[in-house]
Protein backbone atom coordinates (compact mmCIF):
# COMPACT_ATOMS: atom_id res chain seq x y z
CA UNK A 1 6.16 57.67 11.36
CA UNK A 2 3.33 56.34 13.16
CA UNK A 3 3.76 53.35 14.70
CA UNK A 4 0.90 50.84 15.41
CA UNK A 5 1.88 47.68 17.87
CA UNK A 6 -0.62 44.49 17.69
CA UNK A 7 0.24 41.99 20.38
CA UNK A 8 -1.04 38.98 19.89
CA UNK A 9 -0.43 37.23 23.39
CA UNK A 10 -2.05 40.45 25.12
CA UNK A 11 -4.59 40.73 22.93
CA UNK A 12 -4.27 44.43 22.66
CA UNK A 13 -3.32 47.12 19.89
CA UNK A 14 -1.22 49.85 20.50
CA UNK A 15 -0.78 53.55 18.58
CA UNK A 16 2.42 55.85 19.31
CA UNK A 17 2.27 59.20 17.68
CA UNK A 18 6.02 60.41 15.75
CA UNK A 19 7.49 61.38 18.61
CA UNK A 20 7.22 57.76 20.29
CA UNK A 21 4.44 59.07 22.48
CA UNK A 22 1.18 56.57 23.45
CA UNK A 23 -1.81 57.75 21.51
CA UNK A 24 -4.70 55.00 21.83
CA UNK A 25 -4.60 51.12 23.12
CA UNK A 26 -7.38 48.85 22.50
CA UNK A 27 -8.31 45.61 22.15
CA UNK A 28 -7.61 43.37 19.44
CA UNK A 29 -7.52 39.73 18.20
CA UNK A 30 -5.40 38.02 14.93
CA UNK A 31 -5.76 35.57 12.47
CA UNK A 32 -3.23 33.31 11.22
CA UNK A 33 -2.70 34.78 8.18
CA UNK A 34 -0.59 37.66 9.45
CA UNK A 35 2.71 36.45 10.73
CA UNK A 36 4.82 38.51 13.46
CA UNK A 37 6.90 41.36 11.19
CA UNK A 38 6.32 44.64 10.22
CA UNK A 39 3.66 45.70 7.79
CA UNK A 40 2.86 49.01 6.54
CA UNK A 41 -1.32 50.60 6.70
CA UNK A 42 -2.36 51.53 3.78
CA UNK A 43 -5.42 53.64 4.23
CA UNK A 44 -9.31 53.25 5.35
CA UNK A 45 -12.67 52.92 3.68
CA UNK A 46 -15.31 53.77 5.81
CA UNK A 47 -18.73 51.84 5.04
CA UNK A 48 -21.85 54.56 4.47
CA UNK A 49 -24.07 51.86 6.82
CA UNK A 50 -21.72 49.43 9.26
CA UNK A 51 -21.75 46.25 7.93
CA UNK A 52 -21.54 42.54 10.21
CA UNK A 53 -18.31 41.49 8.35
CA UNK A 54 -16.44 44.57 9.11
CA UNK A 55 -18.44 47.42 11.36
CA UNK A 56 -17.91 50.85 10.37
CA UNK A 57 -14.96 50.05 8.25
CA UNK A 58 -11.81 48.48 7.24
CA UNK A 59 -8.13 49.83 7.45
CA UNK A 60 -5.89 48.29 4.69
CA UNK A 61 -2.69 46.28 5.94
CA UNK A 62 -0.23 45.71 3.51
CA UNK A 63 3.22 44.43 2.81
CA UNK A 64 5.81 47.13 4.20
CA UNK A 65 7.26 48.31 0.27
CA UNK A 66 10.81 48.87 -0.46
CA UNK A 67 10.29 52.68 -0.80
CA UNK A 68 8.41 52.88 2.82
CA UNK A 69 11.35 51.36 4.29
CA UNK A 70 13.92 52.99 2.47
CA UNK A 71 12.23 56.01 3.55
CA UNK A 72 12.46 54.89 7.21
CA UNK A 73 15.81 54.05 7.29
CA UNK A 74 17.04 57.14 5.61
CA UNK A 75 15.32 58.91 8.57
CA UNK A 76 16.31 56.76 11.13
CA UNK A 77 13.78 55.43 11.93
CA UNK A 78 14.35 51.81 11.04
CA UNK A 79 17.95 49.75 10.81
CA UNK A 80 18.43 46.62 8.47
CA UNK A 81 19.82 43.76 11.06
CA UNK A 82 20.76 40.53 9.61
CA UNK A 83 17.92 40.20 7.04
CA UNK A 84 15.36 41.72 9.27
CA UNK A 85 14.49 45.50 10.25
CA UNK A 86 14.50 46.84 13.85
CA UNK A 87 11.83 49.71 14.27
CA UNK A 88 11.63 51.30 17.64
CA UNK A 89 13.87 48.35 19.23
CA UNK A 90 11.66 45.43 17.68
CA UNK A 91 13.22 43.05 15.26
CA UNK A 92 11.06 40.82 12.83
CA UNK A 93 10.68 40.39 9.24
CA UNK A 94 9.43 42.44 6.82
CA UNK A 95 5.88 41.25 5.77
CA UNK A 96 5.10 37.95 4.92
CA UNK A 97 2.04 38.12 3.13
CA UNK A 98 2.48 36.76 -0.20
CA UNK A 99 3.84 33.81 1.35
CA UNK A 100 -0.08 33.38 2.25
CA UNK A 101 -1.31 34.30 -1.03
CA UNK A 102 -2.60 37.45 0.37
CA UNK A 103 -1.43 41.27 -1.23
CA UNK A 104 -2.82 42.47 1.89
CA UNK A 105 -5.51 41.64 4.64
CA UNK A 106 -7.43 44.68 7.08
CA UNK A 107 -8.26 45.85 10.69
CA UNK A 108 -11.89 45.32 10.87
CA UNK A 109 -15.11 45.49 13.67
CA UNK A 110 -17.75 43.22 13.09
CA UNK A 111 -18.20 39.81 13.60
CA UNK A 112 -20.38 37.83 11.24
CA UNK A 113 -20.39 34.91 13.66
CA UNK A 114 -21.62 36.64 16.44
CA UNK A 115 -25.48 36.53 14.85
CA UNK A 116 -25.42 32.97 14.63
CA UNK A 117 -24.40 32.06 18.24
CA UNK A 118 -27.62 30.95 21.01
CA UNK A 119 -28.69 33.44 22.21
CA UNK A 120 -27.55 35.82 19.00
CA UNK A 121 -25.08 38.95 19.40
CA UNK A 122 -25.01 42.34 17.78
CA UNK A 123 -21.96 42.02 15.71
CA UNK A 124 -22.82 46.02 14.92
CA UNK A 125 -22.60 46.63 18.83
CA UNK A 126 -20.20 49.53 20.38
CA UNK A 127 -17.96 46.52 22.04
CA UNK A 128 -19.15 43.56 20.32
CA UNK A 129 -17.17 39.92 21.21
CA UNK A 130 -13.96 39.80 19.44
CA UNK A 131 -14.08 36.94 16.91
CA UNK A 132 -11.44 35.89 14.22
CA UNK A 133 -11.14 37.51 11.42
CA UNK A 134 -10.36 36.28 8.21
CA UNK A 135 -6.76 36.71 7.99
CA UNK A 136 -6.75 40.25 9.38
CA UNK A 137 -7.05 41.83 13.01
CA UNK A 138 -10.63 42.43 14.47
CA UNK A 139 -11.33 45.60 17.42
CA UNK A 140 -14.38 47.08 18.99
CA UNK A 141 -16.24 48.86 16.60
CA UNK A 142 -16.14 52.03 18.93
CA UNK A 143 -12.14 50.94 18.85
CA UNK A 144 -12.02 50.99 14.78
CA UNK A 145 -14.23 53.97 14.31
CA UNK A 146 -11.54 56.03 16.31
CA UNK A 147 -8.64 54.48 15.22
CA UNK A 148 -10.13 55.40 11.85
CA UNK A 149 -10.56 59.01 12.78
CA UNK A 150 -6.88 59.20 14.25
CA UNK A 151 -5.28 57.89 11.46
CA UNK A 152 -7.52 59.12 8.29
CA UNK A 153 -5.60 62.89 8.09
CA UNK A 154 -2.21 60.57 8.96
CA UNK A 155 -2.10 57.98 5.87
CA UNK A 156 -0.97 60.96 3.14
CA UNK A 157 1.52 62.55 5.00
CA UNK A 158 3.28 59.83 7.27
CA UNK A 159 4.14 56.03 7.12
CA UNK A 160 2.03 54.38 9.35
CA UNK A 161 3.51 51.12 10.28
CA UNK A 162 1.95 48.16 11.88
CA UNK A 163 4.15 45.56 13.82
CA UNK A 164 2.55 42.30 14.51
CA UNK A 165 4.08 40.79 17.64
CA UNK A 166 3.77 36.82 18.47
CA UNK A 167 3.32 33.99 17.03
CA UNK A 168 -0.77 32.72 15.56
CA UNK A 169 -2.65 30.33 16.79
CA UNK A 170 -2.77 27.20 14.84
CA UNK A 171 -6.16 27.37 12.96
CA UNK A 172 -8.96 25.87 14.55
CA UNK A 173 -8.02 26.63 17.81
């Protein structure tokens, strides 16, 4: 299992390799839309041409399935407590996104937003400003384009989880 930590207080992402070691931090912001739990990644599409609403590309968050988690547990890699699952000592629920009407949301660069603001910003820039996204988590698009490139081999052989840690900000704030 690889095991991706978004902090939502710190602002900052997270990657631990199977073995529990650090692989990449970076920064990252969150939407509302994603409540604290544990979520699973689904896979990437990179964009041919970077785009402003998502950079260089997207990586799919969805709920964390029955079968992923079974899968988890079996290697002991995740306990059922009480209703919720512990992975690597941290408790929460187990996705949440329905209750949203979402099947899934995405890590994504960019920043539409960014062009609009006096004096304009390159929402297509190495380290743009971190905006919202729109229910997902936005990075650096240098950030996304490696996390992309660590991951891509990763998502057929391996669970790649993604815990969401804190609570949103209400919207608007």
């Amino acid at each position: 299992m690889i095991h991706v930590v978004f902090e939502r207080r710190a602002a900052r992402m997270a990657v631990f390799g199977p073995e529990g070691r650090l692989w990449h931090t970076l920064a990252a912001t969150g939407d509302t839309l994603i409540p604290p739990g544990h979520y699973r990644l689904l896979g990437h599409s990179e964009h041919e041409a970077p785009t402003p609403d998502d950079g260089p590309g997207m990586i799919y968050v969805g709920d964390l399935d029955e079968a992923a988690l079974r899968t988890l547990v079996d290697a002991g890699r995740a306990r059922m407590r009480a209703g919720n699952v512990e992975i690597v000592r941290l408790l929460g629920a187990v996705g949440g996104l329905a209750r949203y009407r979402r099947s899934g949301v995405a890590i994504r660069g960019g920043g539409p937003s960014l062009a609009r603001l006096i004096p304009p910003e390159d929402p297509l820039a190495p380290y743009q400003r971190l905006t919202r996204g729109d229910g997902g988590v936005r990075v650096h698009n240098a950030d996304l384009a490696r996390l992309m490139l660590i991951l891509g081999p990763v998502f057929a052989t391996d669970t790649v989880v993604l815990t969401v840690l804190g609570e949103p900000a209400p919207r608007g704030v």
